[in-house]
Protein backbone atom coordinates (compact mmCIF):
# COMPACT_ATOMS: atom_id res chain seq x y z
CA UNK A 1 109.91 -38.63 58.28
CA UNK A 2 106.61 -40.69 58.61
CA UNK A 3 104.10 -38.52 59.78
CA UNK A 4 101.12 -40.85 59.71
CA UNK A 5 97.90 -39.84 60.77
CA UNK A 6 98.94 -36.24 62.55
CA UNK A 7 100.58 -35.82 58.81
CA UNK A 8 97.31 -36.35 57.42
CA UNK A 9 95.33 -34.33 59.28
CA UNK A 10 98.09 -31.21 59.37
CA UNK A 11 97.91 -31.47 55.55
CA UNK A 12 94.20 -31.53 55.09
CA UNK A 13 93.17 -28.40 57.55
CA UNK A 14 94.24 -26.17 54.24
CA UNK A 15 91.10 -27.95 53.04
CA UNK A 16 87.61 -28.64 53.74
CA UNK A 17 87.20 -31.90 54.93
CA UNK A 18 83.61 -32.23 54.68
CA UNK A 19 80.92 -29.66 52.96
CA UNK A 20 77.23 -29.58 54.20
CA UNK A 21 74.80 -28.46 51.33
CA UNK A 22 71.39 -27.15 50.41
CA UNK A 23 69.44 -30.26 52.13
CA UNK A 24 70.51 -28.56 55.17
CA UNK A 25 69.08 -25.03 54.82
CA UNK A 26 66.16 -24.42 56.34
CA UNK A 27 66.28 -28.30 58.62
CA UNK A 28 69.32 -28.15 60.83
CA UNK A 29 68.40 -31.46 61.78
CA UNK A 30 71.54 -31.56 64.32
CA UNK A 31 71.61 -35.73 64.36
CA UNK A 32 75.24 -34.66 62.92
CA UNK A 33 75.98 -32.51 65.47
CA UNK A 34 75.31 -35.70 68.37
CA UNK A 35 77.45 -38.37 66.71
CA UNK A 36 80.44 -36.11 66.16
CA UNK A 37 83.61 -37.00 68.63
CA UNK A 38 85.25 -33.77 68.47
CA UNK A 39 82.16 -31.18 68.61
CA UNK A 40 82.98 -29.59 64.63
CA UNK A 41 79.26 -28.92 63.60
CA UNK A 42 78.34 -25.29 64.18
CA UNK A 43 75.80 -23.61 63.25
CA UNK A 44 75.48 -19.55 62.60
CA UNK A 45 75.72 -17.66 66.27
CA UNK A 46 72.88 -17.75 68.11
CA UNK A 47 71.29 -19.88 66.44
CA UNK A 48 70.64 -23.31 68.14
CA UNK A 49 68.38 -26.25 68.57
CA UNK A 50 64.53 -25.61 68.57
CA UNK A 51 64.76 -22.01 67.01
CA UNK A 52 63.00 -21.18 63.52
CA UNK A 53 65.65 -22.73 60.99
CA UNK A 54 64.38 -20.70 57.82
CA UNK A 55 67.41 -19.88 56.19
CA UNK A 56 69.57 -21.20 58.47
CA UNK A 57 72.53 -24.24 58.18
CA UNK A 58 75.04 -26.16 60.07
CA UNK A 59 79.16 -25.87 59.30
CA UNK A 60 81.81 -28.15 59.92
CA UNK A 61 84.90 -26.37 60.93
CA UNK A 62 87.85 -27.53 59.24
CA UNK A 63 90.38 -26.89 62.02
CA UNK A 64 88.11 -29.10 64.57
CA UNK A 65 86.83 -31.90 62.02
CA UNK A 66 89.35 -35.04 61.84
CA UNK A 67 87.31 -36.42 58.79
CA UNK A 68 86.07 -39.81 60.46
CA UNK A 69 83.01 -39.61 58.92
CA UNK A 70 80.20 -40.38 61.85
CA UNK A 71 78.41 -37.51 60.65
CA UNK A 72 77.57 -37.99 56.97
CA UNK A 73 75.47 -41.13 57.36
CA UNK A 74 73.70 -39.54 60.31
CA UNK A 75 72.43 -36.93 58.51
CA UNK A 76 68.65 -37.51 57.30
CA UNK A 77 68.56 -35.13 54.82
CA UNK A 78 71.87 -36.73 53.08
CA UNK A 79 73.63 -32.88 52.96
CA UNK A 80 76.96 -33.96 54.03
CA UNK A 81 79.57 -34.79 51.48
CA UNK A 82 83.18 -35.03 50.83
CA UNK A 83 84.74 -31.54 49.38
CA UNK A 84 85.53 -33.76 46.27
CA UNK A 85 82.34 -35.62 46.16
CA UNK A 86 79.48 -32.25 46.36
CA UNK A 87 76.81 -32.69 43.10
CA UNK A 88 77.54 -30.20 40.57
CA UNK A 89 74.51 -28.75 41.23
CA UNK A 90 75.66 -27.25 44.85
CA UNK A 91 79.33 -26.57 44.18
CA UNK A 92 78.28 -22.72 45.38
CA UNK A 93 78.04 -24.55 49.15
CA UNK A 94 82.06 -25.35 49.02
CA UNK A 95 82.21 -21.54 48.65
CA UNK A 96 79.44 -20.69 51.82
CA UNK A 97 81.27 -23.46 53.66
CA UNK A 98 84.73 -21.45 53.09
CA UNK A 99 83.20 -18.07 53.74
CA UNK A 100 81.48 -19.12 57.24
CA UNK A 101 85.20 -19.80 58.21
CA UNK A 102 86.91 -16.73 57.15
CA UNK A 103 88.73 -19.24 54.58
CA UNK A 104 89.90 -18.12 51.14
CA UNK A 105 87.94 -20.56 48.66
CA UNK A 106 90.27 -21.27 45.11
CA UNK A 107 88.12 -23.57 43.54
């Protein structure tokens, strides 16, 4: 059975799509957050637009992201990158990503 894109999609929620990193923390520059179609960048509860963002970041849920993409050009601090594709350097943000989800991270 061809399960084209649905397929696709159903195979990669086990995964993160998409990982924000470091450039993020502390900016939550939510020009991500606008573009997206389906409304999958979060940031932490009650934080939101305007407040202090010291130590704060933005999520993509994995469940609500279908991995178009809009958001990863948008973003002016370039913090948004394919699971696969995060610099060595920030591989620790795969992990936060998971963790902010309730997710089990193997990597």
């Amino acid at each position: 059975m061809n399960w084209g894109l649905f397929g696709l999609l159903e195979s990669k929620r086990n995964i993160m799509i998409f990982i924000i990193a470091e450039p993020c923390v502390g900016v939550c520059d939510t020009a991500c957050v606008e573009v997206c179609p389906v409304d999958c960048i979060h940031p932490p509860e009650g934080w939101e637009k305007g407040n202090d963002a010291k130590d704060t970041m933005l999520y993509i849920d994995p469940e609500e992201c279908i991995g178009c993409g809009l958001c990863e050009p948008e973003c002016p601090v370039e913090a948004i990158f394919d699971e696969d594709e995060v610099p060595a350097y920030w591989k620790g943000y795969i992990r936060k990503n998971y963790e902010f989800f309730g997710r089990d991270y193997n990597g």
